[in-house]
PDB file of N, CA and C in Angstrom:
ATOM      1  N   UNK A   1      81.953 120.282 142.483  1.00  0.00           N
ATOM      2  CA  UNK A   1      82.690 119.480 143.440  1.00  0.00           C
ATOM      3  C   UNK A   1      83.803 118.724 142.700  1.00  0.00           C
ATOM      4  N   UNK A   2      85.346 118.945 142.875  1.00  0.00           N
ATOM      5  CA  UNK A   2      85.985 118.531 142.504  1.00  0.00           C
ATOM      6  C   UNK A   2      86.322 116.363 142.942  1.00  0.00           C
ATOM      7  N   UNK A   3      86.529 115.850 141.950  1.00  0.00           N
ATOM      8  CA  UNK A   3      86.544 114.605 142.395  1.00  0.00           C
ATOM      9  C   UNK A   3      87.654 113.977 142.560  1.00  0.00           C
ATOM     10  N   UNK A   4      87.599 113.545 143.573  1.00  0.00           N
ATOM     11  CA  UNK A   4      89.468 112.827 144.501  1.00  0.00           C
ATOM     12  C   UNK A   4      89.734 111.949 143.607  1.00  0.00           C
ATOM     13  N   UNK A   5      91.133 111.429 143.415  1.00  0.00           N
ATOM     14  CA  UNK A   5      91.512 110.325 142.602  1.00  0.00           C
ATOM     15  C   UNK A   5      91.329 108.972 142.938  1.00  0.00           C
ATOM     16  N   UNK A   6      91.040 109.116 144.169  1.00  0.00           N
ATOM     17  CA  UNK A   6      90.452 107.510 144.774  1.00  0.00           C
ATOM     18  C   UNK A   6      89.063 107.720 144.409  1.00  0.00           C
ATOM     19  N   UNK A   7      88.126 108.007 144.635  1.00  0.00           N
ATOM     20  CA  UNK A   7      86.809 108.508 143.746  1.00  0.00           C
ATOM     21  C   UNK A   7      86.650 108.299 142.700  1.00  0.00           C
ATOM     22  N   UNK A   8      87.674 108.907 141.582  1.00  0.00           N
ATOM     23  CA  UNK A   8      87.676 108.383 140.570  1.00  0.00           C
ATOM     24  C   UNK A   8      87.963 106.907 139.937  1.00  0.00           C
ATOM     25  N   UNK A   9      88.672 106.254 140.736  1.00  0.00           N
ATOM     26  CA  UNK A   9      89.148 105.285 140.577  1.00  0.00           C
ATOM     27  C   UNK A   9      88.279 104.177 140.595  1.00  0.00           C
ATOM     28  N   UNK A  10      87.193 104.153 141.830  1.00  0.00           N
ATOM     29  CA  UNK A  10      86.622 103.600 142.362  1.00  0.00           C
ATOM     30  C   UNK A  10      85.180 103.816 141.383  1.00  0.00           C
ATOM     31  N   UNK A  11      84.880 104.651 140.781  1.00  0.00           N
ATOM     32  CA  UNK A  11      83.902 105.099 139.853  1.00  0.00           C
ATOM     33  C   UNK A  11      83.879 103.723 138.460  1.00  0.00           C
ATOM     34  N   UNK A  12      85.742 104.337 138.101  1.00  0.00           N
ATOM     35  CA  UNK A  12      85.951 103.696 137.093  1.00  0.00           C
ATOM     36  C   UNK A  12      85.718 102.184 137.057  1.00  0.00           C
ATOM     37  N   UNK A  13      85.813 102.111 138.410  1.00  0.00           N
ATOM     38  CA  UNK A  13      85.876  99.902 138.713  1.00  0.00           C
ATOM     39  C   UNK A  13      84.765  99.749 138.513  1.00  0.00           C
ATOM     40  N   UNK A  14      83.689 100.174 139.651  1.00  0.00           N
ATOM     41  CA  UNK A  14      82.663  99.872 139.244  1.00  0.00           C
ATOM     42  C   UNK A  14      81.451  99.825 138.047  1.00  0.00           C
ATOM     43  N   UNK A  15      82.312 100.588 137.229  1.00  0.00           N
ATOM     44  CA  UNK A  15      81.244 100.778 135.689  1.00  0.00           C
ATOM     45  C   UNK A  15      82.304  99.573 134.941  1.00  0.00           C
ATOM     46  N   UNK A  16      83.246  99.299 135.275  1.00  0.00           N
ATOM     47  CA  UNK A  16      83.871  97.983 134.385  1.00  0.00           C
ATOM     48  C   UNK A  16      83.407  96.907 135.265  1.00  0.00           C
ATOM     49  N   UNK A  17      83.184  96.927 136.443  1.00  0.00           N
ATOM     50  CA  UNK A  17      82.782  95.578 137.401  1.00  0.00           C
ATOM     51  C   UNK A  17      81.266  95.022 137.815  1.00  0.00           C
ATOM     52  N   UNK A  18      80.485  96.405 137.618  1.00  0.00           N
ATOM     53  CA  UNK A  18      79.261  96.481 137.964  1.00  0.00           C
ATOM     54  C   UNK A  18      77.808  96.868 136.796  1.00  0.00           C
ATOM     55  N   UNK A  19      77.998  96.656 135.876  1.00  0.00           N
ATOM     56  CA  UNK A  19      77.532  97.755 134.805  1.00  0.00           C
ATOM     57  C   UNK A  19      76.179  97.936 135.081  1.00  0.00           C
ATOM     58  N   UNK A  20      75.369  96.837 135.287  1.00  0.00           N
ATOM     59  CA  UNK A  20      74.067  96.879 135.300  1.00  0.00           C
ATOM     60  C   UNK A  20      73.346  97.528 136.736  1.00  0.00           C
ATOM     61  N   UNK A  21      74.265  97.212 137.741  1.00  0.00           N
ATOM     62  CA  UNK A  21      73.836  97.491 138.911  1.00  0.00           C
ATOM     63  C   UNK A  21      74.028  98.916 139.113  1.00  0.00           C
ATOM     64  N   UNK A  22      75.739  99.232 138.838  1.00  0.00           N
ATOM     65  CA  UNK A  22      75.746 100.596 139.062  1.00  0.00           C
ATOM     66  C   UNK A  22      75.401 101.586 137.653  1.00  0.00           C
ATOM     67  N   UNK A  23      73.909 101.798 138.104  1.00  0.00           N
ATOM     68  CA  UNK A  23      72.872 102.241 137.042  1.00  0.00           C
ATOM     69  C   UNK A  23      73.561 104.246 136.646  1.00  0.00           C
ATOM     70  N   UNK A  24      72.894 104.965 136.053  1.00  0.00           N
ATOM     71  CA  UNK A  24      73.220 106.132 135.500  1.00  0.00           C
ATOM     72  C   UNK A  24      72.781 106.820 136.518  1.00  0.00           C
ATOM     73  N   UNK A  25      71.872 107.021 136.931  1.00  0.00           N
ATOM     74  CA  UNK A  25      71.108 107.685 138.512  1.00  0.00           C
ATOM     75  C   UNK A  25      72.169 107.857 139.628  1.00  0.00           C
ATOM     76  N   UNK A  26      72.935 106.464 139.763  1.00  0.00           N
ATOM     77  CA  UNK A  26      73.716 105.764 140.868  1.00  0.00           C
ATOM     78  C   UNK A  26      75.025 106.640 140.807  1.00  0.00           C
ATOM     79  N   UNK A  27      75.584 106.517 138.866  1.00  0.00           N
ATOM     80  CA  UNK A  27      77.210 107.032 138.593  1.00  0.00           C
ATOM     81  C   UNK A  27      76.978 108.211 138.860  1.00  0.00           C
ATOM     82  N   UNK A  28      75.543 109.607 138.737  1.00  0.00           N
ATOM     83  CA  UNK A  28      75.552 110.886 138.871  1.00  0.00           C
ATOM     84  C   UNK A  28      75.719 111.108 140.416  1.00  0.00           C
ATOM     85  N   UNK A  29      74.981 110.557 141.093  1.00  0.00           N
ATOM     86  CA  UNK A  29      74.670 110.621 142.366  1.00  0.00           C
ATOM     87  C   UNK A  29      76.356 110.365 143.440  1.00  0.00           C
ATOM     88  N   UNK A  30      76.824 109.513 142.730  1.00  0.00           N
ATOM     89  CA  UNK A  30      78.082 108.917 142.967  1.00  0.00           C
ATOM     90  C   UNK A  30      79.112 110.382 143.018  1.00  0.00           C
ATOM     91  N   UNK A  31      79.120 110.910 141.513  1.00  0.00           N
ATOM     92  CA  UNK A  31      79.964 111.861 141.454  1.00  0.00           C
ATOM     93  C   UNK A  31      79.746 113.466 141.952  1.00  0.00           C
ATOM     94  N   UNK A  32      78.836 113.206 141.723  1.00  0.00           N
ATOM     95  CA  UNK A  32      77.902 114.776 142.208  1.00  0.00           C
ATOM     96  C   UNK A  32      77.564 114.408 143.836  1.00  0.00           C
ATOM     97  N   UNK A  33      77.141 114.043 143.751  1.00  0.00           N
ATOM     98  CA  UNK A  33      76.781 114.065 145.603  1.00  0.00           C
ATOM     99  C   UNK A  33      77.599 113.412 146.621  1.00  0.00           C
ATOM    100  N   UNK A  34      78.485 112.655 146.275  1.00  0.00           N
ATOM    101  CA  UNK A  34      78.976 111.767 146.934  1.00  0.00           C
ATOM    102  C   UNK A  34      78.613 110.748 148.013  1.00  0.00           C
ATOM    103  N   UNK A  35      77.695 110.156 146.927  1.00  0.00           N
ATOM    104  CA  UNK A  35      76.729 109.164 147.250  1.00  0.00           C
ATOM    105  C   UNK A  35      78.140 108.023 147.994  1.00  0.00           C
ATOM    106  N   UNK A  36      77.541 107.242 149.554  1.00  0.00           N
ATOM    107  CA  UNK A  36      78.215 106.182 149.431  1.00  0.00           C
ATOM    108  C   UNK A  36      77.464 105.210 149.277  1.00  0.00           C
ATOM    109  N   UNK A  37      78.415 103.510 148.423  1.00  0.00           N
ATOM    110  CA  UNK A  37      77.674 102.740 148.528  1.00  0.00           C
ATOM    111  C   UNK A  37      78.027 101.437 148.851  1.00  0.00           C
ATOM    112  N   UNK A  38      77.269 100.712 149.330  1.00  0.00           N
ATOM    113  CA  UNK A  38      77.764  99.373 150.381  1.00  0.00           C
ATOM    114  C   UNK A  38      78.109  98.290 148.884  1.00  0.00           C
ATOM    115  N   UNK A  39      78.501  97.743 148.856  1.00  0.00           N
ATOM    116  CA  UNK A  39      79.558  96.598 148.193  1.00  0.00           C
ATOM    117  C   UNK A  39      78.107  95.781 147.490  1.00  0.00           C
ATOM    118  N   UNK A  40      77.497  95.163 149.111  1.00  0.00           N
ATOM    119  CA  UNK A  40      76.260  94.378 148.433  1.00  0.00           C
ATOM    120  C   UNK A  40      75.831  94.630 148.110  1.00  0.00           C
ATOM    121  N   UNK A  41      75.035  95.836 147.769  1.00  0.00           N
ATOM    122  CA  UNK A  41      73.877  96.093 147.112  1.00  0.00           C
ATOM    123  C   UNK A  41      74.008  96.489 146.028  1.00  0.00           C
ATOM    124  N   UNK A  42      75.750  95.806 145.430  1.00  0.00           N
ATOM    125  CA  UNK A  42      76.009  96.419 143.894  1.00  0.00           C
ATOM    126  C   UNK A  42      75.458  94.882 143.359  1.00  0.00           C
ATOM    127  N   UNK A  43      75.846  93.614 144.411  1.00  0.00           N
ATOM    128  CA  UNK A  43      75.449  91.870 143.965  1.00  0.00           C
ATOM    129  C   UNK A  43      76.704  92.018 143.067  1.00  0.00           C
ATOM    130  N   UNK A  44      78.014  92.114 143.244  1.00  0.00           N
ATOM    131  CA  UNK A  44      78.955  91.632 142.444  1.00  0.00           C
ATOM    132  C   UNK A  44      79.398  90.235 143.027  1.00  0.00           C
ATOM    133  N   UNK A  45      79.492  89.089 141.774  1.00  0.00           N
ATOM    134  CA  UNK A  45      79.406  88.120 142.380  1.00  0.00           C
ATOM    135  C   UNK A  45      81.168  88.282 142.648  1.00  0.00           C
ATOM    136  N   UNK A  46      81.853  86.681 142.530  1.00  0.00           N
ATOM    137  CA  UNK A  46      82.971  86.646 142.395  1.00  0.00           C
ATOM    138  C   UNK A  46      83.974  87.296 141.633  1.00  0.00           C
ATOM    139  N   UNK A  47      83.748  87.202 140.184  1.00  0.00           N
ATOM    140  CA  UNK A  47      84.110  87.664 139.155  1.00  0.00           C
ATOM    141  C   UNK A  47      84.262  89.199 139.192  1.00  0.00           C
ATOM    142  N   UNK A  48      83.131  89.742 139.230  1.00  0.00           N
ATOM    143  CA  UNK A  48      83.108  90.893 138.959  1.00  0.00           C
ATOM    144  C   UNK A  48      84.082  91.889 140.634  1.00  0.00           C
ATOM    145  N   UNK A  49      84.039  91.186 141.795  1.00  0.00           N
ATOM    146  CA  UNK A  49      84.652  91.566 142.605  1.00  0.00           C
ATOM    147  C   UNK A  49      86.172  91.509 141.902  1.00  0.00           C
ATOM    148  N   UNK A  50      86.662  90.278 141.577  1.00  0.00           N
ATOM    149  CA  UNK A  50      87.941  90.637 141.134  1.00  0.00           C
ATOM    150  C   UNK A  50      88.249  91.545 139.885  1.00  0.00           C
ATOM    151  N   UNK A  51      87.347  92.297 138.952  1.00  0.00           N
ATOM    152  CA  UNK A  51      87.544  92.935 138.431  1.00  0.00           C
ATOM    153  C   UNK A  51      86.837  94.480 138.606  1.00  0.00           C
ATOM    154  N   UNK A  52      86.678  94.105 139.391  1.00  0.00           N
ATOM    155  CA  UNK A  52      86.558  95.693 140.361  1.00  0.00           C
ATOM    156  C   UNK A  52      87.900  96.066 140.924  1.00  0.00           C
ATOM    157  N   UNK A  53      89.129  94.962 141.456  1.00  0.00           N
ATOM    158  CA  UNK A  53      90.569  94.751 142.363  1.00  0.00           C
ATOM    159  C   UNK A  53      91.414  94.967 141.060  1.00  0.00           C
ATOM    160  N   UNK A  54      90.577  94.388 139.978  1.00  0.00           N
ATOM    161  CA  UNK A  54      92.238  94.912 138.944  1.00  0.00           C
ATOM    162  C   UNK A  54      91.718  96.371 138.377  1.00  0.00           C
ATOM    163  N   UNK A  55      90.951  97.035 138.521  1.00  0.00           N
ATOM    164  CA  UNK A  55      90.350  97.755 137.304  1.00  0.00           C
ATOM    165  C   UNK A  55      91.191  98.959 138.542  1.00  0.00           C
ATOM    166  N   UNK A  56      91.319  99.015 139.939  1.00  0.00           N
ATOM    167  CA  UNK A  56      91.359 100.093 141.128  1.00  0.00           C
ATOM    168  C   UNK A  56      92.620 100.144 140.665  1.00  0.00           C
ATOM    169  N   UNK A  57      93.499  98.780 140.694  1.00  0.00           N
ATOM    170  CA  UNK A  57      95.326  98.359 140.605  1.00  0.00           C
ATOM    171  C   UNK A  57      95.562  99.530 139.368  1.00  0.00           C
ATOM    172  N   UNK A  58      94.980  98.914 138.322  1.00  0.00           N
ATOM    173  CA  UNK A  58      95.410  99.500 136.905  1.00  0.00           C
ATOM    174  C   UNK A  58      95.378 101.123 136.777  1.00  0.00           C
ATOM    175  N   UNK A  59      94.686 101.326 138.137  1.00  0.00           N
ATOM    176  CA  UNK A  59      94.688 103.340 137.639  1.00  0.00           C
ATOM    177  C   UNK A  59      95.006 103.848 138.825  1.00  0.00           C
ATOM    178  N   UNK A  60      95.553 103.048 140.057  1.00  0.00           N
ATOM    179  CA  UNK A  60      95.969 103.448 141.126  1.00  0.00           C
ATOM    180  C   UNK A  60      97.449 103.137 141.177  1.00  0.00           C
ATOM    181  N   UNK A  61      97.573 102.067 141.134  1.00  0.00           N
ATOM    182  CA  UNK A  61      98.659 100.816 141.401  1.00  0.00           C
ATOM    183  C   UNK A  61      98.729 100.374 142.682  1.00  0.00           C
ATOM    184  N   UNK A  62      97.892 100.714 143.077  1.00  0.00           N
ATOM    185  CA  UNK A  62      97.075  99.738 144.444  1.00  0.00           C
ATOM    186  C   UNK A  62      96.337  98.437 144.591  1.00  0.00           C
ATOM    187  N   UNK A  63      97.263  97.424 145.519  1.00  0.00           N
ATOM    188  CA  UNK A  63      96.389  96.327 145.072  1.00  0.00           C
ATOM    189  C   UNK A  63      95.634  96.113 146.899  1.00  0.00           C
ATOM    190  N   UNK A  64      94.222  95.897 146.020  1.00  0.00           N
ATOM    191  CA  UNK A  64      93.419  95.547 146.922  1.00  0.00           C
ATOM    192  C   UNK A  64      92.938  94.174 146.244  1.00  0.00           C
ATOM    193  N   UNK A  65      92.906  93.181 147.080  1.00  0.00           N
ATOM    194  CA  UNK A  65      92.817  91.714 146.919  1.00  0.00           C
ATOM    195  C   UNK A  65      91.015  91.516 146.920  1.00  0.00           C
ATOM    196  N   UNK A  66      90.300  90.542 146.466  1.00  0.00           N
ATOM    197  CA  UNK A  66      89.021  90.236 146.571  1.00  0.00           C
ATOM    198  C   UNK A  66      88.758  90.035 148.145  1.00  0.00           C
ATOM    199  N   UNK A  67      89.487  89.069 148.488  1.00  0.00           N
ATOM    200  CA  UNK A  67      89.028  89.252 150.035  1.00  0.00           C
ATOM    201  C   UNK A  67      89.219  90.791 151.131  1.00  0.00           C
ATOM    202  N   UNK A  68      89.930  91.547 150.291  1.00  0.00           N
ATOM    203  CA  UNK A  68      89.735  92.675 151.668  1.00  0.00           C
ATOM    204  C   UNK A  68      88.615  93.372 151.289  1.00  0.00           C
ATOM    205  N   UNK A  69      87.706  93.190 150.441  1.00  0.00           N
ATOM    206  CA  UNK A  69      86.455  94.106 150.183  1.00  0.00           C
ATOM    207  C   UNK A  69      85.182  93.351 151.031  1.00  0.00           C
ATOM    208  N   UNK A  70      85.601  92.054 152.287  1.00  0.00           N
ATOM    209  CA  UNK A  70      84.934  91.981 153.158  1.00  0.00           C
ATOM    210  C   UNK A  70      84.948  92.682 154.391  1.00  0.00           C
ATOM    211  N   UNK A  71      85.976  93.784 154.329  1.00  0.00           N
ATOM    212  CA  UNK A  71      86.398  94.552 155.418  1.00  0.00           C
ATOM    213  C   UNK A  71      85.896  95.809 154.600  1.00  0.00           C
ATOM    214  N   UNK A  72      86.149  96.292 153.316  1.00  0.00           N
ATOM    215  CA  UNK A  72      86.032  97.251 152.770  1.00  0.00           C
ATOM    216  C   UNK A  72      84.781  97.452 152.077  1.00  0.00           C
ATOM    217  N   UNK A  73      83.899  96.852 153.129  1.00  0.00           N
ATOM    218  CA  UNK A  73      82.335  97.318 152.840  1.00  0.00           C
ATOM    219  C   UNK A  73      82.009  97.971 151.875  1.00  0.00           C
ATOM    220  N   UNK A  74      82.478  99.093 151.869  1.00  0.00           N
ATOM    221  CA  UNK A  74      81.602 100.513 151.221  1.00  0.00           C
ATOM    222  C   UNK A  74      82.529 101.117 150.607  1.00  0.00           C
ATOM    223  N   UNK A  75      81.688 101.984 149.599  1.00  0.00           N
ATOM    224  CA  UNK A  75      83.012 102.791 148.253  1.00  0.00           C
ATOM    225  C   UNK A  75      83.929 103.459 149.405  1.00  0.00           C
ATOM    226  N   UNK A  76      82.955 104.442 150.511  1.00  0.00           N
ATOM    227  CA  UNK A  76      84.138 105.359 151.554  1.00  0.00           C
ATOM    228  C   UNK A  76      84.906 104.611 151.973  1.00  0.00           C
ATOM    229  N   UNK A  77      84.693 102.948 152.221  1.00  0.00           N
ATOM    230  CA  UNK A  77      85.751 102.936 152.965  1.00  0.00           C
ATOM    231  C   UNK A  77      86.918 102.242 152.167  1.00  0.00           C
ATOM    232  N   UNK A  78      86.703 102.073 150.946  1.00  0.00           N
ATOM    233  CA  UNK A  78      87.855 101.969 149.891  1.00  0.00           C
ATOM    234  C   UNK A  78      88.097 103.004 149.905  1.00  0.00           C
ATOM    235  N   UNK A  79      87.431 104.469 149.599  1.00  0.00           N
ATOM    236  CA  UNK A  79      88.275 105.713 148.902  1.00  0.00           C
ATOM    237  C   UNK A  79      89.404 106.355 149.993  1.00  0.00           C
ATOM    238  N   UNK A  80      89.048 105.825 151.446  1.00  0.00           N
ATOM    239  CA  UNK A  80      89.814 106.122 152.679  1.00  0.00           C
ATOM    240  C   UNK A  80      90.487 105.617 152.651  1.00  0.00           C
ATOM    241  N   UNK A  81      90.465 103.887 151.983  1.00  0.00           N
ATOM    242  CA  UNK A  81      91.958 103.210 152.173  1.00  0.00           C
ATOM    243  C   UNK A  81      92.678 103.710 151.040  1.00  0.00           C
ATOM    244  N   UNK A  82      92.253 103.917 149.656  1.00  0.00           N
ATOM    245  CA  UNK A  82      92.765 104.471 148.689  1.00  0.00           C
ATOM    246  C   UNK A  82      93.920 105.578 148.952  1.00  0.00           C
ATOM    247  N   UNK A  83      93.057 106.355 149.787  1.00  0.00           N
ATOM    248  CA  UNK A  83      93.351 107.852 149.674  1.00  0.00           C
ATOM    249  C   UNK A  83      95.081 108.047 150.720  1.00  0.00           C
ATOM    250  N   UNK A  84      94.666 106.868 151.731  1.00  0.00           N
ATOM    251  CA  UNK A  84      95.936 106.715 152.885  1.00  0.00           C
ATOM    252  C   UNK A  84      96.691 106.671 151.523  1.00  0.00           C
ATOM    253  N   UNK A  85      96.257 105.285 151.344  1.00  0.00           N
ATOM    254  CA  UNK A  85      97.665 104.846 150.255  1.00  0.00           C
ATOM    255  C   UNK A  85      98.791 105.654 149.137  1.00  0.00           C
ATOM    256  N   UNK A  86      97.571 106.142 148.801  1.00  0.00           N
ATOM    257  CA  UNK A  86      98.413 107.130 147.576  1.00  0.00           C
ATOM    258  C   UNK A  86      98.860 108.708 148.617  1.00  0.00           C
ATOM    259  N   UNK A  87      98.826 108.920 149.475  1.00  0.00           N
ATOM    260  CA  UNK A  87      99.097 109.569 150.490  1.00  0.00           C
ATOM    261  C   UNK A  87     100.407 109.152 150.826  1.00  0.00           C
ATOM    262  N   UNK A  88     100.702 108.240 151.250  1.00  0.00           N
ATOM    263  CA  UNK A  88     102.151 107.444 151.661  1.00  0.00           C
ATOM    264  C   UNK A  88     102.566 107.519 150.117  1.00  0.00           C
ATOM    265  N   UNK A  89     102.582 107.195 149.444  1.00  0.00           N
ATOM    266  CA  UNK A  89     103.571 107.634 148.304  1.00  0.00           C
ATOM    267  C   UNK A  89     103.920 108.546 147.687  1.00  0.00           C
ATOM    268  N   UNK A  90     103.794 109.864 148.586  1.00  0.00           N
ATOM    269  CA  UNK A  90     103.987 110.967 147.409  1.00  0.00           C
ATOM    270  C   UNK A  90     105.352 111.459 148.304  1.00  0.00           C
TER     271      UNK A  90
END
């Protein structure tokens, strides 16, 4: 299964934003199956939410702010907003 660049992106945040939570089981399942997963049940507090927002910026150049990941629940529904985005720019 080839992996989308919002996918990837979103992979990459969360192993710089999440380390402990998003466990090795979680990153396979993630890439191989296309596991989705809800925001909370990664427990990123503050901090790590905003470096989940720069880690997406830095390999997308998409900025998603800490507060829109109360709308953006779940990895799908970042990789959907992702995916619009870099969609409109090509």
């Amino acid at each position: 299964m080839a992996v989308s660049r919002p996918r990837q992106a979103i992979f990459e945040a969360l192993k710089a934003a999440s380390p402990h939570e998003f466990t090795d089981d979680l990153r396979r399942a993630f890439l191989s199956d296309g596991l989705n997963l809800n925001l909370a049940d990664l427990e990123m507090d503050s901090l790590a939410r905003m470096e989940f927002c720069i880690a997406i910026e830095l390999s997308t150049d998409i900025t998603i702010l800490p507060s829109q990941l109360a709308e953006l629940v779940s990895t799908d529904a970042i990789e959907r907003h992702l995916g619009r985005a870099l969609g409109d720019r090509r």
